[in-house]
PDB file of N, CA and C in Angstrom:
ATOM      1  N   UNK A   1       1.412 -13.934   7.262  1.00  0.00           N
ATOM      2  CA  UNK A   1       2.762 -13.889   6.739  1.00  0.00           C
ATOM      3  C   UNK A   1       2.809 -13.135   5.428  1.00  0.00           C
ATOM      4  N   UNK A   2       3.991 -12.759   5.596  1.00  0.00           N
ATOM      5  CA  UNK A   2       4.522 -11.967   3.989  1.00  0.00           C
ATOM      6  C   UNK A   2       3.230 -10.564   3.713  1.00  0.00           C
ATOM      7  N   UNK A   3       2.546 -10.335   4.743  1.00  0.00           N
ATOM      8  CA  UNK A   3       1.337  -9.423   4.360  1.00  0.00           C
ATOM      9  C   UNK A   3       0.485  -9.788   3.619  1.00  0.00           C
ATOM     10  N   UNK A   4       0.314 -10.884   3.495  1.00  0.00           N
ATOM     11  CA  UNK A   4      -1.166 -11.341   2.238  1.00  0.00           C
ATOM     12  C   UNK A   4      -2.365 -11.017   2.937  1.00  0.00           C
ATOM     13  N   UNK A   5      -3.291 -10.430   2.277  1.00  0.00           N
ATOM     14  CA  UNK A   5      -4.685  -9.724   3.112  1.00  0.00           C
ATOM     15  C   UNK A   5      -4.402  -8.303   3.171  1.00  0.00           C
ATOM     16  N   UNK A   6      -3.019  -7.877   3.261  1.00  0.00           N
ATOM     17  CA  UNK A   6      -3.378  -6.288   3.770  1.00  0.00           C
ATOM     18  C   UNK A   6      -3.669  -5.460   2.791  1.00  0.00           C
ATOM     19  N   UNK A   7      -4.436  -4.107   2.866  1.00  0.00           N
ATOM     20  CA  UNK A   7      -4.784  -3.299   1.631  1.00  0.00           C
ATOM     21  C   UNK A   7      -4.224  -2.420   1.958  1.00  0.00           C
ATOM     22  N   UNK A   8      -3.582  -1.837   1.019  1.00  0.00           N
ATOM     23  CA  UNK A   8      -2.525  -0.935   0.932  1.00  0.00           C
ATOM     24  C   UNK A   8      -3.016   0.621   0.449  1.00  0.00           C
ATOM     25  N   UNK A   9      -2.966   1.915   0.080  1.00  0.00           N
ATOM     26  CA  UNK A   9      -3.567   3.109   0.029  1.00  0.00           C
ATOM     27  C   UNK A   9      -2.702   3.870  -0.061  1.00  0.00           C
ATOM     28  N   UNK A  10      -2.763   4.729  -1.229  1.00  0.00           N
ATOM     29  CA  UNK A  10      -1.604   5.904  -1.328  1.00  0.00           C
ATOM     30  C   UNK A  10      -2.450   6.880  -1.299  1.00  0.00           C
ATOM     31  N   UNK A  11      -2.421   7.943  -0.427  1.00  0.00           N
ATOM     32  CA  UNK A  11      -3.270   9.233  -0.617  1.00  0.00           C
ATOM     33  C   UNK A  11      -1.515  10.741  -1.393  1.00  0.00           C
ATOM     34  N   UNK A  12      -1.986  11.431  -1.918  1.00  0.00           N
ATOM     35  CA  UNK A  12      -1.396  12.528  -1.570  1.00  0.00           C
ATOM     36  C   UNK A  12      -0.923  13.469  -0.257  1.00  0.00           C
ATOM     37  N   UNK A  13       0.650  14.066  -0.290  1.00  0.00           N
ATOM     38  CA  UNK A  13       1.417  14.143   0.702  1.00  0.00           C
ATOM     39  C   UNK A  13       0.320  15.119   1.573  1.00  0.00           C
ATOM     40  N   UNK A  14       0.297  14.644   3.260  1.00  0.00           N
ATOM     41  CA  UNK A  14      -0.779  15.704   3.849  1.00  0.00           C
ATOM     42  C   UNK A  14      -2.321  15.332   3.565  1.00  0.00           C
ATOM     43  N   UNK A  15      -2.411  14.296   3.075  1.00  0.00           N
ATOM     44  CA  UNK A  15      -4.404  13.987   2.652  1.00  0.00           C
ATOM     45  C   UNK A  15      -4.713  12.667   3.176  1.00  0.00           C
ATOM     46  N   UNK A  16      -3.753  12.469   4.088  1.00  0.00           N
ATOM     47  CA  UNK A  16      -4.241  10.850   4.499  1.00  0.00           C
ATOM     48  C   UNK A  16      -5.767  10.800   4.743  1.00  0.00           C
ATOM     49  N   UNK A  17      -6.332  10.049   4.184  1.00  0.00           N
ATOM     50  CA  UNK A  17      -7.458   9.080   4.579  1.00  0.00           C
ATOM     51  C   UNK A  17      -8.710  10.048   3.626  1.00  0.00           C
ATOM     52  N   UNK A  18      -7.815  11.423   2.777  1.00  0.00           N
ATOM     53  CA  UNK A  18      -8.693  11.993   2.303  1.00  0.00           C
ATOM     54  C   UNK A  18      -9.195  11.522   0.762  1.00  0.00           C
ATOM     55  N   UNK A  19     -10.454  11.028   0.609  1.00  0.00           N
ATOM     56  CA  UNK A  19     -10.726  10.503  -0.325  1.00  0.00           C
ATOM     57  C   UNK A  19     -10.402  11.019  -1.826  1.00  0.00           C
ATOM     58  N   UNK A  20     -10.718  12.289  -1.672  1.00  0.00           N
ATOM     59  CA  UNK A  20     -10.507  13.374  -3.117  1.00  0.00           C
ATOM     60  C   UNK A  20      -9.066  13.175  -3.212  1.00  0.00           C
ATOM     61  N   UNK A  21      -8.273  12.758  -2.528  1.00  0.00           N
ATOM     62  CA  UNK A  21      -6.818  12.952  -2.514  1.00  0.00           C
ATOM     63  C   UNK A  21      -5.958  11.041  -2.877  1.00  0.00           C
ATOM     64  N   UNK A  22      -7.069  10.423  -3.270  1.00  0.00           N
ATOM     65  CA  UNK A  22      -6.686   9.160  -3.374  1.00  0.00           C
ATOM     66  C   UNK A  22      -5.831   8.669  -4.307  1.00  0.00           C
ATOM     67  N   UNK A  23      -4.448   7.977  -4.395  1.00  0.00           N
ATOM     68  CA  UNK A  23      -3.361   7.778  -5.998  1.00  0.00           C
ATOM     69  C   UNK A  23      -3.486   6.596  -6.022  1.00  0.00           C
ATOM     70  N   UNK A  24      -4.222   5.849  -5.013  1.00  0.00           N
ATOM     71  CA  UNK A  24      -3.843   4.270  -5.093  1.00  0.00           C
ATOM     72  C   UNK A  24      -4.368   3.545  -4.063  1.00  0.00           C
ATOM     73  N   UNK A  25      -4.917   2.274  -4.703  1.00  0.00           N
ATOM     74  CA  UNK A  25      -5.493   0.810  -3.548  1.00  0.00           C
ATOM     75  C   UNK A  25      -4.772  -0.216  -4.344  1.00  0.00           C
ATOM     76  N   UNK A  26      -4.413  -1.062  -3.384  1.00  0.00           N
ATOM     77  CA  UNK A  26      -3.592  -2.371  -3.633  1.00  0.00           C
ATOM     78  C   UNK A  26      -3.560  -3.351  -2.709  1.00  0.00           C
ATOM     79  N   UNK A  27      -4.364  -4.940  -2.762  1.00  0.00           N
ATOM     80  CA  UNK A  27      -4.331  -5.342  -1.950  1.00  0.00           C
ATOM     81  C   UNK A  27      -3.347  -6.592  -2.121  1.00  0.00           C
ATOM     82  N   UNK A  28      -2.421  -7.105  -0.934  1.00  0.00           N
ATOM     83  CA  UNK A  28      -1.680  -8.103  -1.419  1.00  0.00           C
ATOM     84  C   UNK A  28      -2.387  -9.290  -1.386  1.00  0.00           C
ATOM     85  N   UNK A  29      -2.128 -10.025  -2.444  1.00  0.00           N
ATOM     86  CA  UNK A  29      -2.128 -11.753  -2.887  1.00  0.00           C
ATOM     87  C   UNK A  29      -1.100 -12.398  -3.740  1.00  0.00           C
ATOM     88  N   UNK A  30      -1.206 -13.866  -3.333  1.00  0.00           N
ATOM     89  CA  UNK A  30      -0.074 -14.279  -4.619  1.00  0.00           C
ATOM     90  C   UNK A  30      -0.590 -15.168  -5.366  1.00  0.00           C
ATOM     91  N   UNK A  31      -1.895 -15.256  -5.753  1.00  0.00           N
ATOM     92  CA  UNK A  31      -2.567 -16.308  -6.162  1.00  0.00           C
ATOM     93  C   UNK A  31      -3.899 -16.162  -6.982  1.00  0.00           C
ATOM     94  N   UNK A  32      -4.014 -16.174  -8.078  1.00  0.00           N
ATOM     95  CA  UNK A  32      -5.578 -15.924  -8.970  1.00  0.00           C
ATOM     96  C   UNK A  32      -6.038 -17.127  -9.642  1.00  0.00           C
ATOM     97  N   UNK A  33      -5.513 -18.066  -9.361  1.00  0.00           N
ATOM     98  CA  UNK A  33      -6.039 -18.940 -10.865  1.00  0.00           C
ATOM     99  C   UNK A  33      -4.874 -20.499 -10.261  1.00  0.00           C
ATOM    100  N   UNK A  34      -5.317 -21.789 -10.876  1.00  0.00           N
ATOM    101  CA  UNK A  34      -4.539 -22.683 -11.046  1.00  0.00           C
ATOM    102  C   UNK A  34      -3.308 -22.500 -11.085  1.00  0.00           C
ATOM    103  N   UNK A  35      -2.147 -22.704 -10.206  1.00  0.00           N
ATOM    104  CA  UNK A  35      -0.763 -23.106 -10.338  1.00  0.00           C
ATOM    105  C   UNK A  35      -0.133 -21.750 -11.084  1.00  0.00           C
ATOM    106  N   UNK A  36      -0.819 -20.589 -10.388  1.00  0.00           N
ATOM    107  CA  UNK A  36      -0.208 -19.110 -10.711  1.00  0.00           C
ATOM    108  C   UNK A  36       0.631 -18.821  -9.469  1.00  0.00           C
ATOM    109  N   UNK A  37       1.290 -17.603  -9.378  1.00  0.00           N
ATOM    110  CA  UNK A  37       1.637 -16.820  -8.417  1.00  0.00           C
ATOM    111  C   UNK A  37       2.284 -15.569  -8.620  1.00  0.00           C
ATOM    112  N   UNK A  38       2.069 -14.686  -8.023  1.00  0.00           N
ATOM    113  CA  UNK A  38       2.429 -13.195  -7.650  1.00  0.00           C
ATOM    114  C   UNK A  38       3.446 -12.923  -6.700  1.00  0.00           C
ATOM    115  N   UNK A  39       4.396 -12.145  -6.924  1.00  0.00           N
ATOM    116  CA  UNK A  39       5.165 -11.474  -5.449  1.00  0.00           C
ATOM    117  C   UNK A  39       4.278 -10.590  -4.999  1.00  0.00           C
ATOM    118  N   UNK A  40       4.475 -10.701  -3.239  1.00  0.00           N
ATOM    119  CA  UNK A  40       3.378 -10.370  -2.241  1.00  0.00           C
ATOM    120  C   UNK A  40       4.206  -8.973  -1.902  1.00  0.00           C
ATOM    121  N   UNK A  41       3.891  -8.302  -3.112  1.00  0.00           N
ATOM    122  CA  UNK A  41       4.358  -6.597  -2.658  1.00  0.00           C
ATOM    123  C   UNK A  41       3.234  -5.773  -3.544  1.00  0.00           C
ATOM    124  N   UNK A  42       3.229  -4.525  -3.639  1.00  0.00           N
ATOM    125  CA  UNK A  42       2.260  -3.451  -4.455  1.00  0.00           C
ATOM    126  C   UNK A  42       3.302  -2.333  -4.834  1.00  0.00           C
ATOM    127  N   UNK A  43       3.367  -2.125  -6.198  1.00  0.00           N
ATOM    128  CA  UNK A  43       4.044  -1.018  -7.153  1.00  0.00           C
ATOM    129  C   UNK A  43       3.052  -0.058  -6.927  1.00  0.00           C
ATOM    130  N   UNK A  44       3.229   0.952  -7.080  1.00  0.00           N
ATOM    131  CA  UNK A  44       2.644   2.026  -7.292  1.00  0.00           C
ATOM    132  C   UNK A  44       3.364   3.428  -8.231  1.00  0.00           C
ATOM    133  N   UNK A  45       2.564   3.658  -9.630  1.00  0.00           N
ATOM    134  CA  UNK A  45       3.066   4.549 -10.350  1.00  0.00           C
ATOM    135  C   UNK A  45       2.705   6.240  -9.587  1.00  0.00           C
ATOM    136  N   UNK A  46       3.410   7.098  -9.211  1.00  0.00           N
ATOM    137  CA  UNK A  46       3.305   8.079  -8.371  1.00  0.00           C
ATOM    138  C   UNK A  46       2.900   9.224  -9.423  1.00  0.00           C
ATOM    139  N   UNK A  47       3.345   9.379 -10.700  1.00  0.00           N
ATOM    140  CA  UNK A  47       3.736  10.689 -11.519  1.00  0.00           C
ATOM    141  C   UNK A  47       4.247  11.464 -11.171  1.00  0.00           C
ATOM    142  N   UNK A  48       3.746  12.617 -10.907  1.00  0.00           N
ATOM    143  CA  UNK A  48       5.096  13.684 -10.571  1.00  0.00           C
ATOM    144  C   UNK A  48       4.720  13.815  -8.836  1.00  0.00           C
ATOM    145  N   UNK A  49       4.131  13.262  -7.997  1.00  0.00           N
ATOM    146  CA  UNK A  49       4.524  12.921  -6.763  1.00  0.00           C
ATOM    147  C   UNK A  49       5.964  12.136  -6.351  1.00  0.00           C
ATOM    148  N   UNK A  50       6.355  14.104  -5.517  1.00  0.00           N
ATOM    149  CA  UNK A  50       7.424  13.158  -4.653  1.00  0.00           C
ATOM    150  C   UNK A  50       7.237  12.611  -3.333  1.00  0.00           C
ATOM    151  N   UNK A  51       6.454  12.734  -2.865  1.00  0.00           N
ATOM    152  CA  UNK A  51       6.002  12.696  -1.468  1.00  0.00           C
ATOM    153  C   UNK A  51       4.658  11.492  -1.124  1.00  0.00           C
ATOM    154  N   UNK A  52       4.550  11.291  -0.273  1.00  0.00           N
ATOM    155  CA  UNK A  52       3.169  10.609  -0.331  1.00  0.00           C
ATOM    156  C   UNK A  52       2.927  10.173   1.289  1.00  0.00           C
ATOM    157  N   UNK A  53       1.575   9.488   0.958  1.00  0.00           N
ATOM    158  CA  UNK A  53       0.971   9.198   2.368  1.00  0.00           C
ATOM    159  C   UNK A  53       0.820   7.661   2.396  1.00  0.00           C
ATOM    160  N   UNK A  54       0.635   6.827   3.328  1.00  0.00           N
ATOM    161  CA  UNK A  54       0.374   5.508   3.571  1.00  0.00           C
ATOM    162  C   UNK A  54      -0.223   4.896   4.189  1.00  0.00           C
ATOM    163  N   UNK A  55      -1.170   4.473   4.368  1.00  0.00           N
ATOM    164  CA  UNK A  55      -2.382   3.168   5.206  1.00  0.00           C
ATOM    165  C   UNK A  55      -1.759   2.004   5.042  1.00  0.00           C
ATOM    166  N   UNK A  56      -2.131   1.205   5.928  1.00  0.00           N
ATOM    167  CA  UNK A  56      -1.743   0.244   5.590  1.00  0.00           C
ATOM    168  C   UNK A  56      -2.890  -0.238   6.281  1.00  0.00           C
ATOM    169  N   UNK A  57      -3.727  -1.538   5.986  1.00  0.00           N
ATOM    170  CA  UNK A  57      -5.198  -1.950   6.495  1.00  0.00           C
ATOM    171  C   UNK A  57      -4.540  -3.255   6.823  1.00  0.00           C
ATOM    172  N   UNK A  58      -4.000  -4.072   7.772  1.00  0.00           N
ATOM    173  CA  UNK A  58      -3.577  -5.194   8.093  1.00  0.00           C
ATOM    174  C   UNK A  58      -4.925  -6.149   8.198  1.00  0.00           C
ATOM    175  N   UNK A  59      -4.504  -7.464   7.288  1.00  0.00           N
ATOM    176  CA  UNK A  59      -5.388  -8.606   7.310  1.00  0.00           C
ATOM    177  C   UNK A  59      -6.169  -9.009   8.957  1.00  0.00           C
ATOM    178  N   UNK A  60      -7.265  -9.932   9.266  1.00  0.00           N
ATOM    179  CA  UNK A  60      -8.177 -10.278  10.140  1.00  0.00           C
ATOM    180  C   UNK A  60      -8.206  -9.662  11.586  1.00  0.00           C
ATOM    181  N   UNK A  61      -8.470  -7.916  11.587  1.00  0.00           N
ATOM    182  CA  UNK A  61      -8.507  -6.828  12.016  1.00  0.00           C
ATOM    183  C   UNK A  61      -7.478  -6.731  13.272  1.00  0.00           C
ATOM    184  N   UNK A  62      -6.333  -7.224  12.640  1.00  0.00           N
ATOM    185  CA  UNK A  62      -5.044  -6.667  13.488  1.00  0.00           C
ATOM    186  C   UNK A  62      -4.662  -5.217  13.354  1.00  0.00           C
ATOM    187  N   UNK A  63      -5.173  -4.373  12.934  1.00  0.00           N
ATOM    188  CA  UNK A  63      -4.819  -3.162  12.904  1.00  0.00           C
ATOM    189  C   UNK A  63      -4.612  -2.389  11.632  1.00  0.00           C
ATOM    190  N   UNK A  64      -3.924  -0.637  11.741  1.00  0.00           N
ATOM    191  CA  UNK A  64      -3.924   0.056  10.917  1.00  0.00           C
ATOM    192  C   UNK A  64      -2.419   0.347  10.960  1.00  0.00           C
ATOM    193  N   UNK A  65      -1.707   0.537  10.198  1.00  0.00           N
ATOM    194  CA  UNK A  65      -0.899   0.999  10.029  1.00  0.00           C
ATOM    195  C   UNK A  65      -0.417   2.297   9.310  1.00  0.00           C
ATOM    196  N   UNK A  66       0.076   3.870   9.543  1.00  0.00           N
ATOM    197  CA  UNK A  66       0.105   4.855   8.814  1.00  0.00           C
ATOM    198  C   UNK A  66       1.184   5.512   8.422  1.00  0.00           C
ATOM    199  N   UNK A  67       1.569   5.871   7.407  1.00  0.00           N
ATOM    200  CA  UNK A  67       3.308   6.299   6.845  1.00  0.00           C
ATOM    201  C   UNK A  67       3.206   7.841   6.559  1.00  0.00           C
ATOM    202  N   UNK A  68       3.379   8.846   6.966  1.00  0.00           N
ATOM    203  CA  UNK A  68       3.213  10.298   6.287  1.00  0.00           C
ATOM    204  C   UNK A  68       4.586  10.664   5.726  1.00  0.00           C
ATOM    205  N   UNK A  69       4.548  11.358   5.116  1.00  0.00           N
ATOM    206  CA  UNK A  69       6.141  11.953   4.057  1.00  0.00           C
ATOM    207  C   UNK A  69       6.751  10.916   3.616  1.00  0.00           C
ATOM    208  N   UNK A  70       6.263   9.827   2.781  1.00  0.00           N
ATOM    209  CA  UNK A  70       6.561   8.904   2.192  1.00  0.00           C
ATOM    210  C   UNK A  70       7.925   9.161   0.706  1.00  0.00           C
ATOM    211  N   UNK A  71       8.745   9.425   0.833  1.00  0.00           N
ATOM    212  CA  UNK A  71       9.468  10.024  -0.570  1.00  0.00           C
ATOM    213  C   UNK A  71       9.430   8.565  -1.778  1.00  0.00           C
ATOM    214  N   UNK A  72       9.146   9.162  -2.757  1.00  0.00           N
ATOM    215  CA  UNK A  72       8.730   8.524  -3.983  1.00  0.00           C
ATOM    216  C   UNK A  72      10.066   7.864  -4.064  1.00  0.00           C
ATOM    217  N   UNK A  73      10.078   6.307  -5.667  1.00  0.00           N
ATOM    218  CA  UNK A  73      11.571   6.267  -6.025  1.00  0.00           C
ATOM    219  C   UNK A  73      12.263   5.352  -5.144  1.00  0.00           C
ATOM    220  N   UNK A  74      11.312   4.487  -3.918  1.00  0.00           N
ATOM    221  CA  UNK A  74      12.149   3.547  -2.999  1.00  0.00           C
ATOM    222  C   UNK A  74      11.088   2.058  -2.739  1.00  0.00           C
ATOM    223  N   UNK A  75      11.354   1.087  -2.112  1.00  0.00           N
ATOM    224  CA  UNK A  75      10.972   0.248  -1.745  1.00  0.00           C
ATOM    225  C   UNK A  75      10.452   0.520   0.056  1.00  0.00           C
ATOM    226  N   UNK A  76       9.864   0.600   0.444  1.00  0.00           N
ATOM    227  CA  UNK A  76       9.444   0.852   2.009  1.00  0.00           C
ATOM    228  C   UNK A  76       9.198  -0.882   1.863  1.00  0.00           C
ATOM    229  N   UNK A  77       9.555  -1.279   3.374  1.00  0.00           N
ATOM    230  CA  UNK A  77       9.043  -2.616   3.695  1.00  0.00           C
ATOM    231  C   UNK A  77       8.136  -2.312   5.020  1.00  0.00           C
ATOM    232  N   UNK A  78       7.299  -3.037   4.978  1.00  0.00           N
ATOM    233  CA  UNK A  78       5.954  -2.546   6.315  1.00  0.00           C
ATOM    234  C   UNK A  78       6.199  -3.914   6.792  1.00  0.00           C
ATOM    235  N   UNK A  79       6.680  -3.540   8.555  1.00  0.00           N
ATOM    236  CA  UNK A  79       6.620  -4.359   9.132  1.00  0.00           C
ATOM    237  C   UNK A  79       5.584  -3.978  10.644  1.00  0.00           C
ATOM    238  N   UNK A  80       5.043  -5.447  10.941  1.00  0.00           N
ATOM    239  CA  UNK A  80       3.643  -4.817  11.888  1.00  0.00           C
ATOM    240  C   UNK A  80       4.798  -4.761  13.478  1.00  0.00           C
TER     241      UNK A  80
END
């Protein structure tokens, strides 16, 4: 639920899965410590990317998920 477990991956627009081309890993949790919590989403600062790429690594090997021409500046919700 809510995506907790999945690891998330921003490559540059056109470089999916290419390592040299990597802007971002983020994995969701809502929880670090005693009577904490997190919203179960991942920010990502782009800079002057407007475009981008997306993995999505879904928790206890349900699959991959992939986003190409991602436009910067929005909320995407990943649903499996």
């Amino acid at each position: 639920r809510m995506g907790i477990g999945s690891r998330i991956t921003i490559y540059a627009e056109g470089k999916l899965g290419d390592t040299a081309a990597l802007l971002g890993c983020r994995e969701i949790a809502t929880g670090y410590g005693y009577a904490s919590g997190q919203p179960a989403s991942a920010h990502f600062g782009l800079g002057n990317a407007s475009m981008v790429d997306v993995e999505v690594i879904l928790p206890h090997g349900k699959g991959k998920l992939t986003y190409k021409g991602v436009t910067a500046n929005q909320m995407l919700k990943v649903k499996q």
